[in-house]
C-alpha atoms as a PDB file:
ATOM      1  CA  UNK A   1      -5.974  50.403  27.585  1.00  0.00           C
ATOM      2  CA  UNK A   2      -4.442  52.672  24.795  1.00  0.00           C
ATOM      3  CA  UNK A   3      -4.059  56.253  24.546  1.00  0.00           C
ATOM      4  CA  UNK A   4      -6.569  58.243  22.181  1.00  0.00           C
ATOM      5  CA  UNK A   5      -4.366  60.408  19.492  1.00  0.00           C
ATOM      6  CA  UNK A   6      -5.959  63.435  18.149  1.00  0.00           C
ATOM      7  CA  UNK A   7      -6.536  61.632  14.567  1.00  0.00           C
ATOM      8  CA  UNK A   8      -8.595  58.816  16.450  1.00  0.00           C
ATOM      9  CA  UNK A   9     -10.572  61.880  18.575  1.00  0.00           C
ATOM     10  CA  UNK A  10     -13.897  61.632  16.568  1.00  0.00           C
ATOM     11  CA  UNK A  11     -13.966  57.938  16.599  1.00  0.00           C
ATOM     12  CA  UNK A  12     -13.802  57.778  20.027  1.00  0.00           C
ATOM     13  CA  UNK A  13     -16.094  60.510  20.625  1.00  0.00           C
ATOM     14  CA  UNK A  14     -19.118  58.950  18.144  1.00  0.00           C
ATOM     15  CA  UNK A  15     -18.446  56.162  20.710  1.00  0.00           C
ATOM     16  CA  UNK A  16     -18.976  58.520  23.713  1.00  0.00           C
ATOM     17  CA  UNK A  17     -22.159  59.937  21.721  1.00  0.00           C
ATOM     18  CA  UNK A  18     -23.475  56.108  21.507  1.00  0.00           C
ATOM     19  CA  UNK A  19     -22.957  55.513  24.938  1.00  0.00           C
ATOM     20  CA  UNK A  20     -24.838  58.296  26.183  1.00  0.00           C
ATOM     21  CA  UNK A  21     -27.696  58.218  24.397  1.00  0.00           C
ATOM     22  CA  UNK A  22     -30.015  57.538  27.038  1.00  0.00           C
ATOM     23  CA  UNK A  23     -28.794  59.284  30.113  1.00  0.00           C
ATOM     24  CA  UNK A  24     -31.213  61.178  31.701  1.00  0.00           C
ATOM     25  CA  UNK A  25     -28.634  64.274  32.411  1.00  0.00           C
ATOM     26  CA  UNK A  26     -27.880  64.121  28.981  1.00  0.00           C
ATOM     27  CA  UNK A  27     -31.295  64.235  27.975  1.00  0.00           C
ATOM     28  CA  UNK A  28     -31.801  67.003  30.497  1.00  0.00           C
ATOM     29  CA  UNK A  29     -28.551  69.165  28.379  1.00  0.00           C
ATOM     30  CA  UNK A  30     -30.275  68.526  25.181  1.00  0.00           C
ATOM     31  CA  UNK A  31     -34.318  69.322  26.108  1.00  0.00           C
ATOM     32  CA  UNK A  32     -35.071  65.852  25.318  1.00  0.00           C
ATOM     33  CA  UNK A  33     -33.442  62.996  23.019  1.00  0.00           C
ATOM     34  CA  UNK A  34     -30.198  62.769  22.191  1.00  0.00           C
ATOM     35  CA  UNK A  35     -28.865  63.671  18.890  1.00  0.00           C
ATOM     36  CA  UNK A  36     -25.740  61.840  18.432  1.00  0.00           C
ATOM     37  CA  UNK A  37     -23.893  64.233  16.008  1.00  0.00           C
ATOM     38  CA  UNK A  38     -24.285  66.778  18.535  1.00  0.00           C
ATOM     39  CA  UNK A  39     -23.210  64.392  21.402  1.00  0.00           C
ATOM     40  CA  UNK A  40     -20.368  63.825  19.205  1.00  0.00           C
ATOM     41  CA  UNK A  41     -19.095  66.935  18.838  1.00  0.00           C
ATOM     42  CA  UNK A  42     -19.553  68.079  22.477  1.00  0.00           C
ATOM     43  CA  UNK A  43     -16.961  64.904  23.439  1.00  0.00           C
ATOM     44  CA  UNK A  44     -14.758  65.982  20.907  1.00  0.00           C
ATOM     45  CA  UNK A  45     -14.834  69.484  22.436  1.00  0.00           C
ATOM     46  CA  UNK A  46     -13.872  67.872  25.725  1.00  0.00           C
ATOM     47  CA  UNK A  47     -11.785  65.189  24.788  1.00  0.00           C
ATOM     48  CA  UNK A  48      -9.367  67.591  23.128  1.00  0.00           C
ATOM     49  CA  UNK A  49      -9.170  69.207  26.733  1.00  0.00           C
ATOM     50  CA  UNK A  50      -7.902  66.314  27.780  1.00  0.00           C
ATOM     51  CA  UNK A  51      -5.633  65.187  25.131  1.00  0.00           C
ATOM     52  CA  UNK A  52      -3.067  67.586  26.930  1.00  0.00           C
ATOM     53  CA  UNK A  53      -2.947  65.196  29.763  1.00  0.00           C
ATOM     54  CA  UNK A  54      -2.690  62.079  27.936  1.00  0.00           C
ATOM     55  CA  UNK A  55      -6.022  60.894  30.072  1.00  0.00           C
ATOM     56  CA  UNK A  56      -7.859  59.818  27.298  1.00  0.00           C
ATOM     57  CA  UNK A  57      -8.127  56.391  26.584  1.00  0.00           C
ATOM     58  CA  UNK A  58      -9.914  53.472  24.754  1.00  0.00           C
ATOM     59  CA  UNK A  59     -10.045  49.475  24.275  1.00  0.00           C
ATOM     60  CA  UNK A  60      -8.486  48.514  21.286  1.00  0.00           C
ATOM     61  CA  UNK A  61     -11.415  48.891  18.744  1.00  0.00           C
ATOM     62  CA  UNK A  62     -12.525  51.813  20.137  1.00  0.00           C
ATOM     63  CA  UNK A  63     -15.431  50.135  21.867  1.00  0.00           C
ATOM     64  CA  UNK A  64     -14.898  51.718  25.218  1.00  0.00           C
ATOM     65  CA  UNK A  65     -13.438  55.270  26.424  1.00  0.00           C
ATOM     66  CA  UNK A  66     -12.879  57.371  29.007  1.00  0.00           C
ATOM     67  CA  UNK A  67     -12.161  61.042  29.781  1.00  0.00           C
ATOM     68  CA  UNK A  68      -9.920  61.648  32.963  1.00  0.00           C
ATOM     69  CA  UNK A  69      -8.743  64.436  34.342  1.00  0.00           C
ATOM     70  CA  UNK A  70      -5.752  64.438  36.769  1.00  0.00           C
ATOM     71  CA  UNK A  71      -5.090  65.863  39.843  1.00  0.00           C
ATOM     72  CA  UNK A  72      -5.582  69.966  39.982  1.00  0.00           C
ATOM     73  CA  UNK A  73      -7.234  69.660  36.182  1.00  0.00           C
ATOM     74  CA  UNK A  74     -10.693  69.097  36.840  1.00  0.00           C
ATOM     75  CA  UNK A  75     -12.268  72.320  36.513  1.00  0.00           C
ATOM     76  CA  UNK A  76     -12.986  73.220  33.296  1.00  0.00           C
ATOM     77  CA  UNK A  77     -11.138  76.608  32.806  1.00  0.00           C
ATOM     78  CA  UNK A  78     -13.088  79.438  31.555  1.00  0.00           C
ATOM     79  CA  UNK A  79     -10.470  80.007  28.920  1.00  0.00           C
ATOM     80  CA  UNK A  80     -11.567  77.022  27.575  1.00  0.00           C
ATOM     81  CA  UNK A  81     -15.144  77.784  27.628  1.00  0.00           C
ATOM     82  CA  UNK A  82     -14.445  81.025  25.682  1.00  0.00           C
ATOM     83  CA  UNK A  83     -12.105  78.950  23.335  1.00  0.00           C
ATOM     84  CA  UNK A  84     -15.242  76.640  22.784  1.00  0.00           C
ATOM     85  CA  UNK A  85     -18.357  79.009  22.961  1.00  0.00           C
ATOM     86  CA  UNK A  86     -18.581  78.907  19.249  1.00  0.00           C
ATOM     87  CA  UNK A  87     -18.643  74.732  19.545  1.00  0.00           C
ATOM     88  CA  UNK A  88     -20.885  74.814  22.639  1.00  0.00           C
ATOM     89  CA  UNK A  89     -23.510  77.045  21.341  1.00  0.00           C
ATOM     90  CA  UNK A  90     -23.503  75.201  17.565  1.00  0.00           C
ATOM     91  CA  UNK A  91     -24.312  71.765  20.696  1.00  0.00           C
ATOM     92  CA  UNK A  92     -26.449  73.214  23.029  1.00  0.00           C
ATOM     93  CA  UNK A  93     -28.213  76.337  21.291  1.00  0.00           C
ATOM     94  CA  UNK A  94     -30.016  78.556  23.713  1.00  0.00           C
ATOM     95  CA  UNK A  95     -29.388  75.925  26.291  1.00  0.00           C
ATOM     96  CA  UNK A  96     -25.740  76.267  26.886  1.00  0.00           C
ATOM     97  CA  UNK A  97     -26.189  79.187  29.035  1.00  0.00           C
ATOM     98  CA  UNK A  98     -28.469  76.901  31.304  1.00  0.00           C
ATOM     99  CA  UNK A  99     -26.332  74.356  31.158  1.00  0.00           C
ATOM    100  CA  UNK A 100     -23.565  76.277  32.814  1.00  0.00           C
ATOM    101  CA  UNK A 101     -25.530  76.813  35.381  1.00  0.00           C
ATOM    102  CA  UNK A 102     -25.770  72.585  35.756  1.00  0.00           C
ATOM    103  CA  UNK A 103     -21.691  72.515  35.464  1.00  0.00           C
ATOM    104  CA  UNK A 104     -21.716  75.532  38.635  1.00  0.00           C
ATOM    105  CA  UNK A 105     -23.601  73.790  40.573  1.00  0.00           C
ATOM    106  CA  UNK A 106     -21.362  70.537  40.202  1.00  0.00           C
ATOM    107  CA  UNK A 107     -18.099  72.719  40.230  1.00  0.00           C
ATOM    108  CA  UNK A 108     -19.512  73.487  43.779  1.00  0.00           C
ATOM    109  CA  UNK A 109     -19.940  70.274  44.790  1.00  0.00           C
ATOM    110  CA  UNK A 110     -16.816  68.965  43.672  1.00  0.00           C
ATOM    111  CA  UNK A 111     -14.040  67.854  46.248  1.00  0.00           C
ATOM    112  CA  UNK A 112     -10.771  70.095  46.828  1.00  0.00           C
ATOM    113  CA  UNK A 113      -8.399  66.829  47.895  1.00  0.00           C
ATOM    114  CA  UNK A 114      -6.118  65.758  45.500  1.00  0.00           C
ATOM    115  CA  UNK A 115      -7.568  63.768  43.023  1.00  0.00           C
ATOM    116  CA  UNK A 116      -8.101  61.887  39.249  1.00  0.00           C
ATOM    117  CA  UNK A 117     -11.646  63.076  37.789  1.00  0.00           C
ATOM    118  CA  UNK A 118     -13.847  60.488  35.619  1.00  0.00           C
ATOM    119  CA  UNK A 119     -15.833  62.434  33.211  1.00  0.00           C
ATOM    120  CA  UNK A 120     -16.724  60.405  30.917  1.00  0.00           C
ATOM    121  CA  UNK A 121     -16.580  56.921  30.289  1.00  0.00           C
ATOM    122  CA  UNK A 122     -19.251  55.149  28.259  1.00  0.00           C
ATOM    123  CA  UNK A 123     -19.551  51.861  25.960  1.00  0.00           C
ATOM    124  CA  UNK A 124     -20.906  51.689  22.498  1.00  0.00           C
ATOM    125  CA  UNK A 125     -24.309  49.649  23.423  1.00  0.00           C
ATOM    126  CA  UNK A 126     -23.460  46.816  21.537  1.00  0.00           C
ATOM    127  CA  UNK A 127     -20.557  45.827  23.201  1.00  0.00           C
ATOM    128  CA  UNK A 128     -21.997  46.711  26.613  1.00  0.00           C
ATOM    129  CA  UNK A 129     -21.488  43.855  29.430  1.00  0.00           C
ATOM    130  CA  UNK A 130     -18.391  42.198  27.905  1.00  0.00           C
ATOM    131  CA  UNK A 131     -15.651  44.011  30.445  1.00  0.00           C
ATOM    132  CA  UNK A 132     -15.270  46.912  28.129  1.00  0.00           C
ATOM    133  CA  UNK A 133     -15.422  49.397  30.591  1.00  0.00           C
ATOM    134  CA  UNK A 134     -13.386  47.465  33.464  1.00  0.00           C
ATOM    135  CA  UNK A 135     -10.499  47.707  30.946  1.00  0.00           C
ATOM    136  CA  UNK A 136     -10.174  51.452  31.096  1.00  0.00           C
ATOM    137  CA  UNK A 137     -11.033  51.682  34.911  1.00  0.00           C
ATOM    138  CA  UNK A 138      -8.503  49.267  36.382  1.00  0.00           C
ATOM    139  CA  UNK A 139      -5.381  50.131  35.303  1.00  0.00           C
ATOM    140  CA  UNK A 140      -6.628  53.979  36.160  1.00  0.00           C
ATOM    141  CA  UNK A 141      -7.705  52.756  39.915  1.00  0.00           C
ATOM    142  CA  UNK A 142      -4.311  50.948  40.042  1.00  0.00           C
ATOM    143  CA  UNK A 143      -2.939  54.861  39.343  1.00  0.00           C
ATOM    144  CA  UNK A 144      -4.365  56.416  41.989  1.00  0.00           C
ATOM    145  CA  UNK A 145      -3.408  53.773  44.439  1.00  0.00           C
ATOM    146  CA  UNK A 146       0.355  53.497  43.330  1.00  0.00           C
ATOM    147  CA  UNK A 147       0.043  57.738  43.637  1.00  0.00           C
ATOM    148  CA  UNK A 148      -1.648  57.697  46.555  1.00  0.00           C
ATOM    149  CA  UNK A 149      -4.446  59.854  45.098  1.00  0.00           C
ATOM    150  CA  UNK A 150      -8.286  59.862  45.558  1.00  0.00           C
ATOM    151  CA  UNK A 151     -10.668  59.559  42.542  1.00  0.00           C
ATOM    152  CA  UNK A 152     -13.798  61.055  41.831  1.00  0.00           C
ATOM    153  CA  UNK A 153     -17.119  60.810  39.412  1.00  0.00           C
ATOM    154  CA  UNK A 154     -20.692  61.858  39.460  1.00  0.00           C
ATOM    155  CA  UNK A 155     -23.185  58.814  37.791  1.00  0.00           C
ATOM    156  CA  UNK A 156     -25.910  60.311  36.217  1.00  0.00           C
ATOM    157  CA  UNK A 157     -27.914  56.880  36.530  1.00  0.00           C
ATOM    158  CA  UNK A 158     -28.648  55.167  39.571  1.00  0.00           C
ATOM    159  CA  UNK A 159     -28.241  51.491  38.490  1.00  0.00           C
ATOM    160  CA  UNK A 160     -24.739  52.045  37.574  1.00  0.00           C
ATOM    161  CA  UNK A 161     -23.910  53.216  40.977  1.00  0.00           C
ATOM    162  CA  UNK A 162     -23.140  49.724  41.779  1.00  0.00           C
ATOM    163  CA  UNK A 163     -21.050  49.051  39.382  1.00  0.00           C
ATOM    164  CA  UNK A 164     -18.598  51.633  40.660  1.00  0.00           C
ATOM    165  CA  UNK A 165     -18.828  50.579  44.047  1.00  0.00           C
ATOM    166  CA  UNK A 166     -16.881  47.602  42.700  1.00  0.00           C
ATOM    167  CA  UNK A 167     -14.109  49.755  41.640  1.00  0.00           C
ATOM    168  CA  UNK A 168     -14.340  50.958  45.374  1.00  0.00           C
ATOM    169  CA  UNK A 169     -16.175  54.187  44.766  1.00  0.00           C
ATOM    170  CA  UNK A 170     -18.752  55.516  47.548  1.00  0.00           C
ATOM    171  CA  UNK A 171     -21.485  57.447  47.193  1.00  0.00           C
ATOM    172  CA  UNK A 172     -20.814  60.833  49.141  1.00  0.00           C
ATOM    173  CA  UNK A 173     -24.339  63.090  48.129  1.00  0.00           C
ATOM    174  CA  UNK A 174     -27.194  62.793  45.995  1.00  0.00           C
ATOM    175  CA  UNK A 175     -27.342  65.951  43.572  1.00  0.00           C
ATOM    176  CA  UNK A 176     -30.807  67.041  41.965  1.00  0.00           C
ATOM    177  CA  UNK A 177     -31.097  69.542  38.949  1.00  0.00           C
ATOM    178  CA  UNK A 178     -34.368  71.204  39.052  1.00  0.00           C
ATOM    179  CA  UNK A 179     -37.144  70.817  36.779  1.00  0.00           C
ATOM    180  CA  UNK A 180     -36.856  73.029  33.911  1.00  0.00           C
ATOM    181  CA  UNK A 181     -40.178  74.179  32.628  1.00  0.00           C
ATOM    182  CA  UNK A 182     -41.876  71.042  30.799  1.00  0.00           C
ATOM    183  CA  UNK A 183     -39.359  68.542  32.089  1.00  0.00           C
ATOM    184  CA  UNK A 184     -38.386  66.607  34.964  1.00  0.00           C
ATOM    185  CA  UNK A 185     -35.444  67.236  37.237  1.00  0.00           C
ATOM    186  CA  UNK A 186     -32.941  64.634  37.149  1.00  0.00           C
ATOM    187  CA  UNK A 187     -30.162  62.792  40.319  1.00  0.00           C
ATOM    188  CA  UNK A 188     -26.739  62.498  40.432  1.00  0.00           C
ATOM    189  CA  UNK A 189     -24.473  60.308  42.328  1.00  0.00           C
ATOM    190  CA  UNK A 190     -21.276  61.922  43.346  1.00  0.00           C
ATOM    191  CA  UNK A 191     -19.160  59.209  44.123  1.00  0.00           C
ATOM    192  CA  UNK A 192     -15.818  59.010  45.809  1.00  0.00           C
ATOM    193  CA  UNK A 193     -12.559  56.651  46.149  1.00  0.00           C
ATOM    194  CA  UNK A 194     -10.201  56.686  48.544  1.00  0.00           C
ATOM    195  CA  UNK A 195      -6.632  56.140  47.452  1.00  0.00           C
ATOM    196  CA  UNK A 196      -5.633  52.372  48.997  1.00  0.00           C
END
């Protein structure tokens, strides 16, 4: 697991963008597909958040990363939306003001204990089921146990649910976003780890 540097930011968020290009939540952000150089600049947007924090990482050829955010950190502050409206809008269009409305209703959700936050951690598809992802999540579970700290992630697809149940994660409530008009409303997982 290796630290992302601000030079190696767009690399690793192109492979964010090809990660995510079929998640339904994501497809629910955008109206429909999603266009990967406007997936890539929205984890750009948010990986530089995190660059602060040191919390994002990737396998060495970049085929894997992962967006944390550590204890206290995981509400995105409104500076920082105002800081990025100009970003957002040029990602989302007309949308972005919806889309806040998605991030409320998971700010609402989201636990007060202490904590390390997953946002985002995706593989590029063609390295997908070769451990990639297991690299980046171990040594971070391995953190919150030698801390003593809980983690914390919401799946946007079922069938990966299981997968972090390995890691120790539980499901804790099953979060639907409405229907927009002409769509369908989409689930998430919120999933939580207790510190062992």
């Amino acid at each position: 697991m290796l630290q992302v540097t601000s030079t190696e930011l767009p690399a690793a968020a192109l492979t964010l963008a090809r990660a995510f290009h079929d998640d339904p939540i994501f497809s629910l952000l955008f109206g429909g597909s999603v266009p990967e150089p406007r997936a890539r600049r929205f984890f750009e947007i948010m990986g530089k958040v995190q660059l602060r924090h040191q919390l994002v990482h990737r396998t060495p050829a970049m085929e894997a990363v992962s967006i944390w955010a550590p204890p206290g950190e995981w509400k995105l502050p409104n500076a920082q939306i105002a800081k990025n409206s100009i970003g957002l809008m040029r990602v989302f269009g007309h949308r972005l003001f919806s889309n806040l409305e998605i991030l409320g209703r998971l700010e609402k959700a989201h636990p007060h204990e202490p904590h390390y936050y997953l946002e985002f951690i995706g593989t590029d598809p063609r390295h997908q089921g070769k451990g990639m992802g297991t690299q980046l999540m171990q040594p971070m579970i391995e953190r919150c146990d030698t801390e003593g700290v809980g983690a914390y992630l919401e799946s946007s697809k079922e069938s990966n649910v299981g997968y972090y149940a390995r890691f120790g994660f539980e499901v804790t409530q099953v979060l639907t976003h409405k229907a927009r008009k002409g769509e369908s409303g989409r689930q998430m997982w919120l999933m939580w780890r207790t510190a062992r």
